[in-house]
Structure formats: C-alpha cells, structure tokens
C-alpha atoms as a PDB file:
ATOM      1  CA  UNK A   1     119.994 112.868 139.611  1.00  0.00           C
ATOM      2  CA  UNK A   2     121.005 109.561 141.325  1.00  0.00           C
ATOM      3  CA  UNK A   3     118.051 106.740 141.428  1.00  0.00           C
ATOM      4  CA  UNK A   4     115.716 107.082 144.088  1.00  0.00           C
ATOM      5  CA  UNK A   5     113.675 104.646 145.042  1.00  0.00           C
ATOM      6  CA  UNK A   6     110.490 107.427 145.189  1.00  0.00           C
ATOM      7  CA  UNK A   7     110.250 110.731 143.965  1.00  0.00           C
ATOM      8  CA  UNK A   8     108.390 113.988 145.232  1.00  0.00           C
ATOM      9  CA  UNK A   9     105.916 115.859 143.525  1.00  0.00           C
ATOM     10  CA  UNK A  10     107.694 118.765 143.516  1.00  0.00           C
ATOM     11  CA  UNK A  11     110.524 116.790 141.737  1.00  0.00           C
ATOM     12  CA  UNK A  12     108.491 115.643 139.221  1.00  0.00           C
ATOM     13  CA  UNK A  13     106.543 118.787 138.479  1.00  0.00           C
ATOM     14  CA  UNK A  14     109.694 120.789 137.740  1.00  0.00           C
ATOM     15  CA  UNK A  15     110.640 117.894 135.525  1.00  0.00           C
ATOM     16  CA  UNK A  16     107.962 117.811 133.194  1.00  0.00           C
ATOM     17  CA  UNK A  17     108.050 121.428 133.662  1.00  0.00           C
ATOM     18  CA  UNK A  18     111.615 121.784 132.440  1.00  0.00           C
ATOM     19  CA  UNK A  19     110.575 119.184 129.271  1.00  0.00           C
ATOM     20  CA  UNK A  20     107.560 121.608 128.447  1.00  0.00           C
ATOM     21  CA  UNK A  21     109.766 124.714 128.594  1.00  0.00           C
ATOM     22  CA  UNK A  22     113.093 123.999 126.768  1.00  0.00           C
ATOM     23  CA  UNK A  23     113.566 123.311 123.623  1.00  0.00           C
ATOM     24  CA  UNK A  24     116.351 120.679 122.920  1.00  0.00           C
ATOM     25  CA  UNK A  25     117.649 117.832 120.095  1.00  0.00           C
ATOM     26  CA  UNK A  26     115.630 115.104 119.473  1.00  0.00           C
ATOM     27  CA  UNK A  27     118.270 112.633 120.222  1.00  0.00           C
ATOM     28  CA  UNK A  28     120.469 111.515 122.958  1.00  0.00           C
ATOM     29  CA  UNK A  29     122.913 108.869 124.240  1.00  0.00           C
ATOM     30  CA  UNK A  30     121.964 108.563 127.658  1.00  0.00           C
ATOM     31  CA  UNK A  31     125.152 106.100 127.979  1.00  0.00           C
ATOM     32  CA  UNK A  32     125.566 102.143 129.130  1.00  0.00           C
ATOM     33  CA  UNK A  33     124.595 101.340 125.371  1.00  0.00           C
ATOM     34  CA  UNK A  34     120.973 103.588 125.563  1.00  0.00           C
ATOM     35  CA  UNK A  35     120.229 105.801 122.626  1.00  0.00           C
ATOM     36  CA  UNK A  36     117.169 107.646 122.788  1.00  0.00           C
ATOM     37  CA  UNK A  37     116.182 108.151 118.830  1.00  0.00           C
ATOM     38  CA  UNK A  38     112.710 110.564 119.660  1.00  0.00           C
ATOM     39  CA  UNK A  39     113.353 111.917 122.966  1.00  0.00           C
ATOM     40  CA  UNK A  40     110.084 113.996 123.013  1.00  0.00           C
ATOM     41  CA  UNK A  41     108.386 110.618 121.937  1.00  0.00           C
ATOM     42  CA  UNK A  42     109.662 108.880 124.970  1.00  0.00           C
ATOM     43  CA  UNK A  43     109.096 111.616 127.320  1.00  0.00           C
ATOM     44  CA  UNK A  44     105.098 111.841 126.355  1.00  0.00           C
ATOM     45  CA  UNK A  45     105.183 107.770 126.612  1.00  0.00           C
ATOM     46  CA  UNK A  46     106.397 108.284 130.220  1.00  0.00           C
ATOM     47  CA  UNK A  47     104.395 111.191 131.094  1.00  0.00           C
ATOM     48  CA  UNK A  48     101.570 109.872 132.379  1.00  0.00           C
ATOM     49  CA  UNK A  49     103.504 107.352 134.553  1.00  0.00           C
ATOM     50  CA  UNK A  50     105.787 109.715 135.862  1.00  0.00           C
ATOM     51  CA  UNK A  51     102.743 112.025 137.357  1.00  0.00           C
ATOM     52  CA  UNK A  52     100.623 109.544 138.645  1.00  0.00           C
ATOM     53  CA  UNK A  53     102.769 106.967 139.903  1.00  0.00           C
ATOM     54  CA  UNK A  54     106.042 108.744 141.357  1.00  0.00           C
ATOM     55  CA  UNK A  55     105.627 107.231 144.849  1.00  0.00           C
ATOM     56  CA  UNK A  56     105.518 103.701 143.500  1.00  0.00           C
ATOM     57  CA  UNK A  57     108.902 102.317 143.847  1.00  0.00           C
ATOM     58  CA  UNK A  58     107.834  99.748 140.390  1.00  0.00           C
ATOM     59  CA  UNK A  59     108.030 102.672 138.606  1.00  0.00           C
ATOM     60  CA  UNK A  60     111.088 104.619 139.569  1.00  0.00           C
ATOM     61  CA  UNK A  61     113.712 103.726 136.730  1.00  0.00           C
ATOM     62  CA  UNK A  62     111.052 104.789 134.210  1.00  0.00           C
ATOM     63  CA  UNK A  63     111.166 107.799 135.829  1.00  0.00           C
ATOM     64  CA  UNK A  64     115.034 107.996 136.652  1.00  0.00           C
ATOM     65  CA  UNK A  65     115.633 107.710 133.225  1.00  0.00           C
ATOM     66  CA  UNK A  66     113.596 110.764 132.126  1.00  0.00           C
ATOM     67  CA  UNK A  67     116.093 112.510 134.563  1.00  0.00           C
ATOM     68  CA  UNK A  68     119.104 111.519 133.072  1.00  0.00           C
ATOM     69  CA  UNK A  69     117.620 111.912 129.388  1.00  0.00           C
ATOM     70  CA  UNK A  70     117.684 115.855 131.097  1.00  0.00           C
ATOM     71  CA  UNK A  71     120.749 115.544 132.394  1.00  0.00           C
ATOM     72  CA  UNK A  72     122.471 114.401 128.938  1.00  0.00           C
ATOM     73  CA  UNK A  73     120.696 116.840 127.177  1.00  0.00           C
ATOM     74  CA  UNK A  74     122.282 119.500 129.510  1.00  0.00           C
ATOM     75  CA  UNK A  75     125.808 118.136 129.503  1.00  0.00           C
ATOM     76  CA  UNK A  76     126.036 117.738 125.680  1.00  0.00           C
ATOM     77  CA  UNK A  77     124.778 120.719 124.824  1.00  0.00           C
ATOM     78  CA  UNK A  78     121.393 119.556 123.444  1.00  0.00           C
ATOM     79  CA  UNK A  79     118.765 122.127 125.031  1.00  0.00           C
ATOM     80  CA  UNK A  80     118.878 125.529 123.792  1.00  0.00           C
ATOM     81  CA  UNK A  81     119.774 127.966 125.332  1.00  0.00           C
ATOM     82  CA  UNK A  82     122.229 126.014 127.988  1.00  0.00           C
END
C-alpha cells in the first residue's frame, strides 16, 4: 500500500485482522536498509497506535510501515500459506 496521509477504519481493521489470522516468519527486510528482527513484537508495539489514532496524519508512517511489513511478508514468501 502506498503512504497515505490517513487511513480508514476499515483499512486498519482488516490489517490487524490479517496479522491475527496468518501465521508468518518472524523476520523481514522491509527494504531502504529496515530489518524487522521480531515482527510480531513490532506489530503489538504499534497496535494500539494504529487503532486509535489512524486519522491522525502524525501517525501515518507508523502505520504505513505495518503495511509494508505485510506486504514483504507476502512477496517473500514469509506467511504461510501464501
């Protein structure tokens, strides 16, 4: 998912939805030098955040990032099941 400057709830809810239902590696390069060592770790840290503050612009890249953490999980064949 591109940045966005705000995010729906509907967006979010399938997000943390998707991070409660798959099961996937603990570790992924999201790229630009960014390793994520304890992915689930990260996600939990930026739960809270992500749910309650997804219409504040301050908070967006916290919350881009837990879509591209997805998104490399996906493409590298990290989740099972994909």
């Amino acid at each position: 998912m591109e940045y966005k400057a705000t995010y729906t709830k509907e967006e979010v809810d399938e997000l943390m939805e998707w991070f409660s239902n798959n099961e996937y590696e603990n570790a992924v390069d999201i790229g630009h030098g960014q390793h994520i060592m304890d992915v689930k770790k990260c996600v939990n840290a930026l739960r809270h955040t992500t749910t309650t503050q997804y219409t504040n612009s301050t908070f967006s890249g916290s919350i881009c990032v837990l879509f591209k953490i997805r998104e490399e999980l996906i493409k590298q064949g990290k989740v099972k099941g994909f």
